[in-house]
C-alpha atoms as a PDB file:
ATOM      1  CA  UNK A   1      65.821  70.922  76.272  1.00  0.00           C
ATOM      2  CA  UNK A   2      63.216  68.536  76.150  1.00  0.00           C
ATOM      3  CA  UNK A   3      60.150  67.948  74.015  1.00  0.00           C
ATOM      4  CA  UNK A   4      56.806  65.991  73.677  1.00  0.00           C
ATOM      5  CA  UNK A   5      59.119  63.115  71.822  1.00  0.00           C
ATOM      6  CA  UNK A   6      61.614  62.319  74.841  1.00  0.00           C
ATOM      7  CA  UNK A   7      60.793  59.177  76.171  1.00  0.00           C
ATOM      8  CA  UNK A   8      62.012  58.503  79.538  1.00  0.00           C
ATOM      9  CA  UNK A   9      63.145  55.287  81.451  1.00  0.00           C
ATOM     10  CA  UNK A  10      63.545  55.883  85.394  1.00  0.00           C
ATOM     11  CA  UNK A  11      64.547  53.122  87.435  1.00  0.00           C
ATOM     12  CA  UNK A  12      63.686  52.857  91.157  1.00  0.00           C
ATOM     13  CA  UNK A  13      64.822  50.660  94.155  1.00  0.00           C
ATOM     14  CA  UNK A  14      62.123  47.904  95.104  1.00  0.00           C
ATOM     15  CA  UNK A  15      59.156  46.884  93.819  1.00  0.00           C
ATOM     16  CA  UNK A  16      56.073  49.576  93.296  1.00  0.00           C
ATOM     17  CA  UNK A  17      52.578  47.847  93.593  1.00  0.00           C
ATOM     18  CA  UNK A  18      50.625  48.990  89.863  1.00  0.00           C
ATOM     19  CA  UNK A  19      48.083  50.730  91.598  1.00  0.00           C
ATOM     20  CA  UNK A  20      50.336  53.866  91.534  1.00  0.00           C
ATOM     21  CA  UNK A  21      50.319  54.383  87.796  1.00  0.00           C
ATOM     22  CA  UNK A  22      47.526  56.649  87.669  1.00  0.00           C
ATOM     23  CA  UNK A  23      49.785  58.962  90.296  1.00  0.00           C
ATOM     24  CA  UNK A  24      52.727  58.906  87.609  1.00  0.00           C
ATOM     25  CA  UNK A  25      50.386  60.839  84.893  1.00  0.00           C
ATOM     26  CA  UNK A  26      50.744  58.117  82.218  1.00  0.00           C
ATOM     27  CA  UNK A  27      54.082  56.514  83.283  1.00  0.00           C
ATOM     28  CA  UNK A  28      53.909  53.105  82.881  1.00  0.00           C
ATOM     29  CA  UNK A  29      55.451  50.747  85.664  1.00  0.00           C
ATOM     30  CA  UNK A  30      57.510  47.671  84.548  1.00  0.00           C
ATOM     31  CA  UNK A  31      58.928  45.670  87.184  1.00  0.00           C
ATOM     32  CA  UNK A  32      62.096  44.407  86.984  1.00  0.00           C
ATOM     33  CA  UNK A  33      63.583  40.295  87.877  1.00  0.00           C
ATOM     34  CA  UNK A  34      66.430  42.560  90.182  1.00  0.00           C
ATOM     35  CA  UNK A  35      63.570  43.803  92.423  1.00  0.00           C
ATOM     36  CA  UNK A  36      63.506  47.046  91.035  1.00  0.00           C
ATOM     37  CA  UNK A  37      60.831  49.365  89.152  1.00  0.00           C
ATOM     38  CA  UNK A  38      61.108  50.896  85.344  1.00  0.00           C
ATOM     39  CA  UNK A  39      58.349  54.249  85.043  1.00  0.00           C
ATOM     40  CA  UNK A  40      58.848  54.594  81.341  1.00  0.00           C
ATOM     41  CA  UNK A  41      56.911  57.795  79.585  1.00  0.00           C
ATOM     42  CA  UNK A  42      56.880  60.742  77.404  1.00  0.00           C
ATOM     43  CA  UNK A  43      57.207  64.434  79.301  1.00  0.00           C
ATOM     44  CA  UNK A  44      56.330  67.322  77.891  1.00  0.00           C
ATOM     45  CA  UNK A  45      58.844  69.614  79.234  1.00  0.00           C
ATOM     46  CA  UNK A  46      61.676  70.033  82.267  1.00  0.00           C
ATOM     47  CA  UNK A  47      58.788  70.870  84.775  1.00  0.00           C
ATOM     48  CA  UNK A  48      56.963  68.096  83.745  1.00  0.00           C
ATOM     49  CA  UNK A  49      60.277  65.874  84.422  1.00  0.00           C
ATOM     50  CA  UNK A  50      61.075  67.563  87.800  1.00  0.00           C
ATOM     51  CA  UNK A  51      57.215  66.886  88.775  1.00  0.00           C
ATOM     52  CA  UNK A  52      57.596  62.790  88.451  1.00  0.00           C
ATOM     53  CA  UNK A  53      60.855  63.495  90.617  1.00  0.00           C
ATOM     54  CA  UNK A  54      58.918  65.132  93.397  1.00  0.00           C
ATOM     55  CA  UNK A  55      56.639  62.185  93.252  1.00  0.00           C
ATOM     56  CA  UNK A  56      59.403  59.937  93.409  1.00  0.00           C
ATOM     57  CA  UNK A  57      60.755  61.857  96.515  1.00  0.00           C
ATOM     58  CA  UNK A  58      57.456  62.272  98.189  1.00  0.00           C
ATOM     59  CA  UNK A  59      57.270  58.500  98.018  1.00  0.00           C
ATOM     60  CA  UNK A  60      60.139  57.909  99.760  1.00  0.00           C
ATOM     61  CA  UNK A  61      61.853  55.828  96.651  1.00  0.00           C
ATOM     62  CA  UNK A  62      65.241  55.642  95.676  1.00  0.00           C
ATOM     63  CA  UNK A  63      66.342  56.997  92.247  1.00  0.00           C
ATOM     64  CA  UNK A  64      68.530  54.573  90.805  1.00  0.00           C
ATOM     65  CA  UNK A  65      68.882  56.035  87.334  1.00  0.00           C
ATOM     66  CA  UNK A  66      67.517  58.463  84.283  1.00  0.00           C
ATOM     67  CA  UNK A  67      67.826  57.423  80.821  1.00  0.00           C
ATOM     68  CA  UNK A  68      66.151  59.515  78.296  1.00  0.00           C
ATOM     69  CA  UNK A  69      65.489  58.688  74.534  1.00  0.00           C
ATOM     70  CA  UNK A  70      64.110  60.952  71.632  1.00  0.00           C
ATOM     71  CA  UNK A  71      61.845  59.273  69.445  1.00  0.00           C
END
């Protein structure tokens, strides 16, 4: 289950241009020297989680991988 202190680290094929953090609710975007994107952030719960997903999808991106870490 997951809870206000999860952080989360979700990595994404290519490049994403910084004007897109205000679309990711708080994520931050790192970019990566492969070429690839970090959206790092806390969630507050599973639909919150599934919601960045299905702006990740709606974009078009390509999940790469999910790393989670409770604070």
């Amino acid at each position: 289950m997951t809870n206000e202190n999860t952080q989360y680290h979700i990595k994404i094929k290519g490049h994403l241009d910084a004007r897109w953090q205000d679309w990711f609710d708080g994520f931050t975007i790192s970019l990566t020297d492969d070429g690839n994107t970090i959206l790092s952030g806390v969630v507050a719960d599973q639909a919150a989680l599934h919601g960045v997903f299905k702006k990740i999808r709606n974009l078009g991106l390509t999940l790469i991988s999910v790393h989670s870490q409770t604070k």
